[in-house]
Structure formats: structure tokens, C-alpha cells
Protein backbone atom coordinates (compact mmCIF):
# COMPACT_ATOMS: atom_id res chain seq x y z
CA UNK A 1 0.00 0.00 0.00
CA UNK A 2 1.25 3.62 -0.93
CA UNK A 3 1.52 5.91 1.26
CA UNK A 4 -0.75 8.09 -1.32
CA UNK A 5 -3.51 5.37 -1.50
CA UNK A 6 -7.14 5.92 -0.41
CA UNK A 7 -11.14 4.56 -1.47
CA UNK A 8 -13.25 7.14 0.76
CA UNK A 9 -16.17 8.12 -0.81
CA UNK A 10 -15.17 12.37 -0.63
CA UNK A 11 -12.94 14.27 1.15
CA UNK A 12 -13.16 17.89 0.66
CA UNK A 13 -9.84 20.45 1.61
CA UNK A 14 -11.17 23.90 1.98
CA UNK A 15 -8.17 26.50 2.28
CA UNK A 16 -10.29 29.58 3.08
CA UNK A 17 -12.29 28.25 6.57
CA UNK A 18 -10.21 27.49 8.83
CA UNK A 19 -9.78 30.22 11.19
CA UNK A 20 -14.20 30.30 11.05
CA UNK A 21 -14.05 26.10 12.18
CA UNK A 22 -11.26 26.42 14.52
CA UNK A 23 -10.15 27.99 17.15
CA UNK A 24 -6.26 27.56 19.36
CA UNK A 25 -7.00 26.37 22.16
CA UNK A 26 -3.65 25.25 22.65
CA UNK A 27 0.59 25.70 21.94
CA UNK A 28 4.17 24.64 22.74
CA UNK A 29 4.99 28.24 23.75
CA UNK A 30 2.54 29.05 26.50
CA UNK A 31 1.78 25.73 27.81
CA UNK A 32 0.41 25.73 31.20
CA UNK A 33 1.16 22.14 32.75
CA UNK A 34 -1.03 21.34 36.06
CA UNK A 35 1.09 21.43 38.84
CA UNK A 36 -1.58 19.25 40.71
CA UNK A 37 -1.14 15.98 38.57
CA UNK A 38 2.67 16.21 38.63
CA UNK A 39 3.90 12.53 38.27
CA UNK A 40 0.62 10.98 37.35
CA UNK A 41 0.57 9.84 33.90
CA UNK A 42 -1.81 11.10 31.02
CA UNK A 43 -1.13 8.55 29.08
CA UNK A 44 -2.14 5.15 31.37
CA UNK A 45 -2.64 6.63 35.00
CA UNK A 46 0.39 5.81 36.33
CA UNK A 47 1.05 7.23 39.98
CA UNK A 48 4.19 5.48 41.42
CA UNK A 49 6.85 8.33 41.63
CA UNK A 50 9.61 5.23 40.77
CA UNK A 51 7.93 4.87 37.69
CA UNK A 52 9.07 8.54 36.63
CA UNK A 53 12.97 8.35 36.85
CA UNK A 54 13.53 9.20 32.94
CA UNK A 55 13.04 12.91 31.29
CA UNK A 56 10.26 12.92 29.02
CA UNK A 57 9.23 15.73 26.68
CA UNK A 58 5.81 17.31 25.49
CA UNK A 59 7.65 17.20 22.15
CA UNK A 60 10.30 15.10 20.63
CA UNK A 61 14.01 16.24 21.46
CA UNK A 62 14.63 15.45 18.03
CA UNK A 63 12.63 18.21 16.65
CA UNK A 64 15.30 20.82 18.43
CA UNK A 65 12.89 20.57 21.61
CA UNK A 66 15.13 20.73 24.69
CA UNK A 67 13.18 22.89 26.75
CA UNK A 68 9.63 21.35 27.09
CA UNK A 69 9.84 18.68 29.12
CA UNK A 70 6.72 16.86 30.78
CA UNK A 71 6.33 15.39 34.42
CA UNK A 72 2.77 13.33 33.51
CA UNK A 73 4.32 10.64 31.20
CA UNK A 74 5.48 7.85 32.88
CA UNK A 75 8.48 5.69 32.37
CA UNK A 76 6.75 2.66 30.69
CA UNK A 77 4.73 5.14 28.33
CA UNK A 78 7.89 6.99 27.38
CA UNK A 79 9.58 3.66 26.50
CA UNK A 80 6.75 2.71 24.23
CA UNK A 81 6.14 6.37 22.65
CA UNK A 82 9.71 6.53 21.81
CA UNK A 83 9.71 3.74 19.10
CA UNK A 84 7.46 6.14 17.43
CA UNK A 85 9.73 8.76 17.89
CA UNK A 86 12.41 6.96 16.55
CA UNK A 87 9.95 6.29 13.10
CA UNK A 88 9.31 9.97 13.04
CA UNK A 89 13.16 10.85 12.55
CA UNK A 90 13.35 8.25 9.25
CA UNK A 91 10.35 9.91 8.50
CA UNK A 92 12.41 13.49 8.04
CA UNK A 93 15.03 11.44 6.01
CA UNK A 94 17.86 13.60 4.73
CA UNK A 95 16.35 16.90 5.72
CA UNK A 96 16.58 15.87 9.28
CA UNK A 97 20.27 16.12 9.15
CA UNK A 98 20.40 18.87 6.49
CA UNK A 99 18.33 21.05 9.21
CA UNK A 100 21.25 20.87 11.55
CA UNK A 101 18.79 20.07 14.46
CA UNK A 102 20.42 18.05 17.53
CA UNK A 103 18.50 15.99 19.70
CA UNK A 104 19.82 13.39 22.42
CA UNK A 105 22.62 13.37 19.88
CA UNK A 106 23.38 14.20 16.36
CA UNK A 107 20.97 12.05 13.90
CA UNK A 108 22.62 9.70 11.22
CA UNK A 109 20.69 8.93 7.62
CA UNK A 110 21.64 5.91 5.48
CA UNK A 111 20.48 5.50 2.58
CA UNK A 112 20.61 1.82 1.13
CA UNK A 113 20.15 2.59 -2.36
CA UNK A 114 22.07 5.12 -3.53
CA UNK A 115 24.89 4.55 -1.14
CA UNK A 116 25.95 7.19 1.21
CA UNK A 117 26.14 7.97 4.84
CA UNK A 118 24.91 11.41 6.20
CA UNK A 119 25.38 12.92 9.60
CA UNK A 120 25.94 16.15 11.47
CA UNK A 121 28.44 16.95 14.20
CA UNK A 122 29.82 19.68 15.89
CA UNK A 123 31.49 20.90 12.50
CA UNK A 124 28.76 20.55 10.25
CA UNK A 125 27.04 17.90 7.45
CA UNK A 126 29.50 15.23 6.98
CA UNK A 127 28.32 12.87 3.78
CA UNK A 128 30.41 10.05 3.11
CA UNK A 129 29.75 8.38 -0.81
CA UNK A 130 30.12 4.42 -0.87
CA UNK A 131 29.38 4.79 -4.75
CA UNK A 132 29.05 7.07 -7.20
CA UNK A 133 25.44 7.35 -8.20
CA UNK A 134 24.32 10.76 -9.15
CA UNK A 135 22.16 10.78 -5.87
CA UNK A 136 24.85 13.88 -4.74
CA UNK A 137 25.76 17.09 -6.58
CA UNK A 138 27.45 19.96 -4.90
CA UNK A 139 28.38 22.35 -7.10
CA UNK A 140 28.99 26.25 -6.62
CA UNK A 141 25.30 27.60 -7.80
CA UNK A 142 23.36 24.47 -6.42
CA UNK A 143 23.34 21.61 -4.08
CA UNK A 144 21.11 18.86 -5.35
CA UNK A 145 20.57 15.27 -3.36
CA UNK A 146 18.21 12.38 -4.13
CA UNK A 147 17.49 9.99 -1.06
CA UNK A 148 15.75 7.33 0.08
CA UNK A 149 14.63 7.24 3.62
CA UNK A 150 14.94 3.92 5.94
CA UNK A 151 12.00 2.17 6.60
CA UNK A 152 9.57 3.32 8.77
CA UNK A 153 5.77 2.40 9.96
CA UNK A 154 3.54 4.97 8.54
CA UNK A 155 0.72 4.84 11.80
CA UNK A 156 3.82 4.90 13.85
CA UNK A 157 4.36 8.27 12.79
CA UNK A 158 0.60 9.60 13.09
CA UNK A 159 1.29 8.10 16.99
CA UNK A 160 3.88 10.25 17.21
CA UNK A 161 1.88 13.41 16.41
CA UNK A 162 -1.15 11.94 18.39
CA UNK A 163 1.15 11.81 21.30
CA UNK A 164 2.23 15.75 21.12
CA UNK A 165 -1.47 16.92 20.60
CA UNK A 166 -2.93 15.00 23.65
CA UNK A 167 0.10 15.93 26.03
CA UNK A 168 -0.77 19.81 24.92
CA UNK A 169 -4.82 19.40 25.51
CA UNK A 170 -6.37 20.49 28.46
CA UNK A 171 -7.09 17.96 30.78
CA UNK A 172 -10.69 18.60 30.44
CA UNK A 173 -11.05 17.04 26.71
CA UNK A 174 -9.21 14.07 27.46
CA UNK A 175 -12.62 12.41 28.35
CA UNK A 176 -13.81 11.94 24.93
CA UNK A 177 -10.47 11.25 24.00
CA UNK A 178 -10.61 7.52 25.96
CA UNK A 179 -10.55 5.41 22.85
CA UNK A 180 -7.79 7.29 21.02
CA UNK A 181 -5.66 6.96 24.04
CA UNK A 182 -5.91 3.15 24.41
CA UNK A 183 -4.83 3.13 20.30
CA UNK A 184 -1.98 5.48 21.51
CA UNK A 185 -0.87 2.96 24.18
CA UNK A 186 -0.49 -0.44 21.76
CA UNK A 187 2.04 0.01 18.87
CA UNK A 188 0.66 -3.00 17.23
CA UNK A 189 -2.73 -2.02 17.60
CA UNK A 190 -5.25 -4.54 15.49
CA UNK A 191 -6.85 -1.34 14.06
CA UNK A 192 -7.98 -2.14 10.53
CA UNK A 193 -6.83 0.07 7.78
CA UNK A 194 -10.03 1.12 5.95
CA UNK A 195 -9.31 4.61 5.11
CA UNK A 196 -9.55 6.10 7.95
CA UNK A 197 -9.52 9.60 7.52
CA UNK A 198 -8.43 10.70 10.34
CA UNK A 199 -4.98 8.91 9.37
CA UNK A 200 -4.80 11.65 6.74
CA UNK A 201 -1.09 13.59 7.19
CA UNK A 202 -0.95 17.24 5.36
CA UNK A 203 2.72 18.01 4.88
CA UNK A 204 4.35 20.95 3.31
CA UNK A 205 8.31 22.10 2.76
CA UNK A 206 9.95 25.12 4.00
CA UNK A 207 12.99 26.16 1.99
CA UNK A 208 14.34 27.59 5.72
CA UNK A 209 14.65 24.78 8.82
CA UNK A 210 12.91 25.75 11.85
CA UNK A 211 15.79 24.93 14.73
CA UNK A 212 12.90 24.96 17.05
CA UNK A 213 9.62 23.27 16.83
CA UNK A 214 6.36 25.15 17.32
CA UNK A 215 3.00 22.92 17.76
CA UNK A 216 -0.67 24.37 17.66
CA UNK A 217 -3.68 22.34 18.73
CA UNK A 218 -7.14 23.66 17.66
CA UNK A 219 -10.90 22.92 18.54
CA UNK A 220 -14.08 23.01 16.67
CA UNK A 221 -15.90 26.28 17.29
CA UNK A 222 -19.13 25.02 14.67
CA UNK A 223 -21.05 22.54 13.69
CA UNK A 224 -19.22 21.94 10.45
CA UNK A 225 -18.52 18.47 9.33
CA UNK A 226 -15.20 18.47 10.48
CA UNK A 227 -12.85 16.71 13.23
CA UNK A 228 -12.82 18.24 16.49
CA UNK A 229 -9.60 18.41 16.98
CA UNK A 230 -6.30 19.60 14.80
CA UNK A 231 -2.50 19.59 15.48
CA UNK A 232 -0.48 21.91 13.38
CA UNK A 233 3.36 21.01 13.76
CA UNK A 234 6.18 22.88 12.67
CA UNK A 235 10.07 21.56 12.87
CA UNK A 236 12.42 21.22 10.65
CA UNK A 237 11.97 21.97 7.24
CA UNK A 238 8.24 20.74 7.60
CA UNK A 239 4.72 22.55 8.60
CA UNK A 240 2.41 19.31 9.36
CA UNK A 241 -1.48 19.12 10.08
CA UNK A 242 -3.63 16.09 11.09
CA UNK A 243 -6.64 15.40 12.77
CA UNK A 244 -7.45 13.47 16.06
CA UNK A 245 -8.65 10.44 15.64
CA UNK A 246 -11.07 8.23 18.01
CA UNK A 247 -12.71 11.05 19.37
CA UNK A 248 -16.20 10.66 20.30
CA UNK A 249 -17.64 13.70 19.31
CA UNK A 250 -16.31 12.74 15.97
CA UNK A 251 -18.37 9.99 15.48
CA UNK A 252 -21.65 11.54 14.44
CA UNK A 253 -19.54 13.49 11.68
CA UNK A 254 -20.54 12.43 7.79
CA UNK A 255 -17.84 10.46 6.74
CA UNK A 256 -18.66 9.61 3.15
CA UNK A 257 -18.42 13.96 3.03
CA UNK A 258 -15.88 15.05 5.36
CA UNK A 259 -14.44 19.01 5.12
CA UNK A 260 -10.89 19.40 6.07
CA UNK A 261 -9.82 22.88 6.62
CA UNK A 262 -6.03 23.58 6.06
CA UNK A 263 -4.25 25.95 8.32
CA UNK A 264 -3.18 28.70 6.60
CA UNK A 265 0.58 28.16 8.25
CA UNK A 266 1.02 24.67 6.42
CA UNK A 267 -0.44 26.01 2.90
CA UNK A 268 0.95 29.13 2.48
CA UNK A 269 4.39 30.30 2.06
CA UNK A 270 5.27 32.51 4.76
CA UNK A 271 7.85 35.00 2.37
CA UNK A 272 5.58 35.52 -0.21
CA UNK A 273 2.07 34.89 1.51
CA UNK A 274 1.37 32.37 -1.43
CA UNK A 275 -0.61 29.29 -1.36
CA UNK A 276 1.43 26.47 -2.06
CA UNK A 277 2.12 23.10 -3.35
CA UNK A 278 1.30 20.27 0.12
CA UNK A 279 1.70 16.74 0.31
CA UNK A 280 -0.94 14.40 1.45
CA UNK A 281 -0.24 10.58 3.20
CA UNK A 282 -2.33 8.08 4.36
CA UNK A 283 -0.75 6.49 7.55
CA UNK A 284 -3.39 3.63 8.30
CA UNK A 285 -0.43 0.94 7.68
CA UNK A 286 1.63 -0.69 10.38
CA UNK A 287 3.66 -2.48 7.27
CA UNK A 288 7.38 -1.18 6.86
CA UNK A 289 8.00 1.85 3.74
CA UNK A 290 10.18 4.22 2.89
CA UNK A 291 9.75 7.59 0.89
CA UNK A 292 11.78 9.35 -2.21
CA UNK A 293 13.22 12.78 -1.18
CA UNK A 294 14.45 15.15 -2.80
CA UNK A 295 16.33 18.75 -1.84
CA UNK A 296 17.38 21.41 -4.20
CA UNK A 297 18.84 24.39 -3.14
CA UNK A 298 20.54 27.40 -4.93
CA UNK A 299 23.97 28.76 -3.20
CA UNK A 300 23.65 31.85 -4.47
């Protein structure tokens, strides 16, 4: 299954609505954790203050995030969440390292097919060739590099975005949320890929990295046909959106018709104000894949 595959009956983007559907409720830079459930876990109700001994983090450290760290995730749930995690940085591929962004430690990229090593380190990209392929062209005008990302589990990474909207929501909406928290908690969930759309994944490029990552979760201010809840994600050279899935509120919503505003941060092109070119994935799959990338850059 491609990552680009779907059967649902309609799914309708609208790129002028969103700010009349949705409404912040929440963000990475004002976060407000509760003092009040310090050490008891969002994530499976963990209480036992020897079950908290590692450092766990509203977002990934491998986004840039260093700062935001979180005292309601457990040690068992961080395990777990952190094979996502992990999925989530093959995800990024080459622009991971390209971005410069350091997490627990520099990231590494491999890339099988066309046969060179990438990493950062203190000193900058390092790319070591294994074969000469045509996959890498520096030149003085351009820098031009075709890659293949290692494989990765496509729901693994809409976990991993699940994971940073539900630590941001208030505690208050995590009622409704009861189902999509027990799909959080198994990574081999027997969920059955039938187009879910909820499992949707917007993604856009920036031609500048973010070295910090900025999320954004929204609510449903109408009675539109459209999911409750949205997470707009910004690291690295990516802007993401997705939508919550599992919610009950959700589950009166049309499906055969459902209306997906974009944010107007992952559409548009924040130097010229222009809407832009965005990718679209399906992530229902648990099976292995691995994505084409490509960056092209002018030096001068």
C-alpha cells in the first residue's frame, strides 16, 4: 500500500475556513502544565513516583525541543512512545540532518540505495559516498541530493503526532479522548486500515529549517462536518497538520463527506504569503515503507 492510497467516498480540503471552524486552544509556547497531577501519567494513569525516573518531553528532542519537558508521562509510556519517535526521525530522512537540528545526539541517515552515509556533528554535514550514483551534486550555484529514507511504519508516525497533541490538551477534553488513548498505548494495535480519515497527514516544505519546533492544537468552534480536533506542527523543514482520531464527538460526523480545513501556516508560504504546493499521506499501515526525497537548493 502507498503511502498516497485511499477509497473514501469524498474528502473535501477547503483553504479559506479554517480560522471560522477552529479555534487555538492550545501551543508549545505558553503551555500551562497542572502542577496538581505532577507525576501521574496522562497517558495510562500511572502514579508510582519510581515509575518517573527518565526525562520525558511534550515534544520530541529530536525536533530541536530541549526545553519542554513533561512530568505526567510515565516511564513505561515513554519507552513505548519513543519507538514512534524513533519512526518519526526516518520519517524526516535527509532533511533531518540537512536542518542541523540536535536531539539526544546528532541524527545519522543511510540511505541503502544510492549509497551514502549522512550525519551532522559539531562541524557541520559530513556525507560520506560508498558509490558514485548521481544521488549527490554539490556544485557552486546548487546543491542537489536524491534519497531514500529507511524504513519506517507509517501509523507509527501519526502516533507520534497523536502523542504531542494530547500531552498539549487540556485535561478537560481528554474524556472523549478515551478510545484514542488506548490506540496510543499499543504500537501493534489490530486497528484495521479502511481509510480512515483521520490517518490523513498534510505536509508541506519550507525552503528555511525551523531549529525549534512550534506545535498548535485547535478545537471546533461550529457545527461543520469536520474533526474536532487539529495539530499543526512545525520543525524542521516541515509545517504538518492532522486530525485526532477516536474522538467521540467525531463519530456523528458524515464520513462519506468530510471538510478538512487547512491551516493557513502549512499552505501558504510565509515569504511571499502564497498558497502552495502540500503533500498528502495516508498512515493507516503498520507495514514497513520508505519515501523518495528530494532537496534542491541554490547557493547563491
Amino acid at each position: 500500500m502507498s503511502l498516497n492510497e485511499h477509497t473514501m467516498t469524498e474528502l473535501i480540503y477547503e483553504v479559506d475556513t479554517f480560522d471560522k471552524v477552529y479555534n487555538l486552544i492550545s501551543n508549545s509556547l505558553d503551555i500551562q502544565l497542572d502542577k496538581y497531577d505532577f507525576q501521574l501519567c496522562r497517558f495510562c494513569g500511572e502514579n508510582n513516583p519510581d515509575k518517573f525516573k527518565s526525562v520525558a518531553h511534550i515534544i520530541p528532542e529530536l525536533t530541536g525541543n530541549k526545553e519542554l519537558k513533561y512530568f505526567n508521562e510515565c516511564d513505561n509510556c515513554n519507552n513505548k512512545f519513543s519507538k514512534y519517535e524513533n519512526d518519526l526521525q526516518l520519517f524526516g530522512g535527509i532533511k533531518n540532518i540537512l536542518a542541523g537540528i540536535k536531539g539526544k545526539k546528532y541524527p545519522k541517515h543511510k540511505d541503502y540505495k544510492h549509497y551514502f552515509q549522512a550525519y551532522n556533528s559539531k562541524n557541520g554535514v559530513i556525507f560520506k559516498s560508498l558509490k558514485e550514483t548521481g544521488a549527490l551534486d554539490f556544485s557552486d550555484e546548487k546543491i542537489s541530493i536524491k534519497s531514500e529514507t529507511q524504513k519506517f511504519k507509517p501509523r507509527y508516525i501519526q502516533k507520534a503526532f497523536v502523542k504531542i497533541a494530547l500531552s498539549l490538551l487540556p485535561k478537560n477534553e481528554l474524556k472523549k479522548l478515551t478510545k484514542t488513548i488506548e490506540w496510543l498505548n499499543n504500537p501493534n494495535d489490530d486497528f484495521t486500515p479502511s481509510n480512515h480519515p483521520m490517518f490523513l497527514l498534510i505536509e508541506r516544505e519550507n525552503n528555511i529549517p525551523l531549529r525549534k519546533p512550534l506545535a498548535l492544537v485547535y478545537k471546533r468552534i461550529n457545527d461543520s462536518n469536520s474533526p474536532e480536533f487539529t495539530l499543526v506542527f512545525h520543525y524542521s523543514f516541515f509545517s504538518y497538520q492532522l486530525f485526532i482520531p477516536f474522538n467521540e464527538n467525531d463519530e456523528n460526523l458524515d464520513y462519506s463527506k468530510l471538510i478538512l480545513p487547512l491551516n493557513p501556516g502549512v499552505i501558504t508560504d510565509n515569504k511571499n504569503f502564497k498558497e502552495v504546493a502540500f503533500n498528502h499521506y495516508y498512515m493507516t499501515t503498520l507495514k514497513k515503507s520508505r519515501l523518495t526525497d528530494y532537496f534542491d537548493r541554490l547557493t547563491k
